[in-house]
Protein backbone atom coordinates (compact mmCIF):
# COMPACT_ATOMS: atom_id res chain seq x y z
CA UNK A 1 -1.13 67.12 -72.19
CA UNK A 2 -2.21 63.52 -72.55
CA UNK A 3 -2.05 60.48 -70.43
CA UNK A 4 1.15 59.41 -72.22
CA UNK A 5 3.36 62.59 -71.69
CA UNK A 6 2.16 62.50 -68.15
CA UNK A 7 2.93 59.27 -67.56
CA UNK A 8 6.52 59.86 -69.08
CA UNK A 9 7.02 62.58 -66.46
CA UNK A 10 5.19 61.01 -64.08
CA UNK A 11 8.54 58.43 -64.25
CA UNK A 12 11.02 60.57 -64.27
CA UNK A 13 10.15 62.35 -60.66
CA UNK A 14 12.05 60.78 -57.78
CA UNK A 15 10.32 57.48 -55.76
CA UNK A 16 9.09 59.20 -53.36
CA UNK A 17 6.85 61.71 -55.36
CA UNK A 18 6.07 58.52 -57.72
CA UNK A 19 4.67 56.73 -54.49
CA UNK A 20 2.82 60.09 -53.79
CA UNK A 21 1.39 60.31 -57.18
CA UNK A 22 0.26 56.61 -57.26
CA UNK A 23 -1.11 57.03 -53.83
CA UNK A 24 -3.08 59.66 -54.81
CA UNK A 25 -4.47 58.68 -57.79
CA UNK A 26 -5.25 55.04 -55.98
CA UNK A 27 -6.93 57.62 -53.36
CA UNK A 28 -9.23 58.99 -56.90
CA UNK A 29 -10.41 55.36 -57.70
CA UNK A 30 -11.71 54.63 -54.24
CA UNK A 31 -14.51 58.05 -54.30
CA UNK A 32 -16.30 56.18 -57.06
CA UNK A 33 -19.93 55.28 -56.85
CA UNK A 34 -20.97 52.50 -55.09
CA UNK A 35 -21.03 49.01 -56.68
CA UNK A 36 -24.77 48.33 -57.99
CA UNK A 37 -26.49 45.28 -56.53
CA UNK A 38 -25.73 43.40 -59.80
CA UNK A 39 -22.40 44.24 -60.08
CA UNK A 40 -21.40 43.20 -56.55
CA UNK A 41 -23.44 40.00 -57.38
CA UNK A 42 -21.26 39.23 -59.84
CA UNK A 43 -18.09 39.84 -58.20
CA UNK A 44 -19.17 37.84 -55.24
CA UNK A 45 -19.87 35.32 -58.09
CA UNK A 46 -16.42 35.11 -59.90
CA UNK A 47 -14.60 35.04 -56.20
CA UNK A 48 -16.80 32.04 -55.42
CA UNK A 49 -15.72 29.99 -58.70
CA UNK A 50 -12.04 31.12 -57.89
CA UNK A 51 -12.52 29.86 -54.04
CA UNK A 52 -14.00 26.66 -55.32
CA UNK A 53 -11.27 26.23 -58.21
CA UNK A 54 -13.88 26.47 -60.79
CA UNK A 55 -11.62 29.76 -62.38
CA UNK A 56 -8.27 29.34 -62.34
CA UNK A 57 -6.04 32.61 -61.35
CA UNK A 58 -3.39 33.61 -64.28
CA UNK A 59 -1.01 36.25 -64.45
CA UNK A 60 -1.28 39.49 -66.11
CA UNK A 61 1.25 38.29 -68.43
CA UNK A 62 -0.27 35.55 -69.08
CA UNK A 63 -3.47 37.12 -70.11
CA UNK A 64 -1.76 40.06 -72.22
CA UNK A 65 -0.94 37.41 -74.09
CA UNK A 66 -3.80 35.62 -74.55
CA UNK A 67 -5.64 38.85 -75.43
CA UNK A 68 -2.57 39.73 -77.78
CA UNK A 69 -3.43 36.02 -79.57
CA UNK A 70 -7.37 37.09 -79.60
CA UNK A 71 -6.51 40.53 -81.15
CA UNK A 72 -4.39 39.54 -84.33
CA UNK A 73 -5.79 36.54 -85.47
């Protein structure tokens, strides 16, 4: 089974076992390593420049399609 088909199932279960099932794989994400030094440098870094205005915020449809434009020129 891939991540497709499971997804595809994954949709047709009711809410409530769809909230459980995002929940829990939310839950998986979090028991991750800890962020290296560098790493949490940089995200301390980019949430600066988007505090200050520096980086502007844009939507995640907004960047699909930017990265759609990057990918088929």
């Amino acid at each position: 089974m891939n991540a497709t088909e499971i997804i595809s199932g994954a949709l047709d279960l009711p809410r409530n076992d769809r909230s459980y099932l995002a929940s829990k794989l939310i839950e998986s994400l979090d028991e991750s390593e800890e962020l290296t030094p560098e790493f949490q440098a940089e995200l301390d870094a980019r949430l600066a420049r988007w505090k200050s205005g520096e980086n502007q915020a844009v939507s995640s449809d907004e960047l699909h399609r930017e990265i759609e434009q990057m990918l088929t020129r």
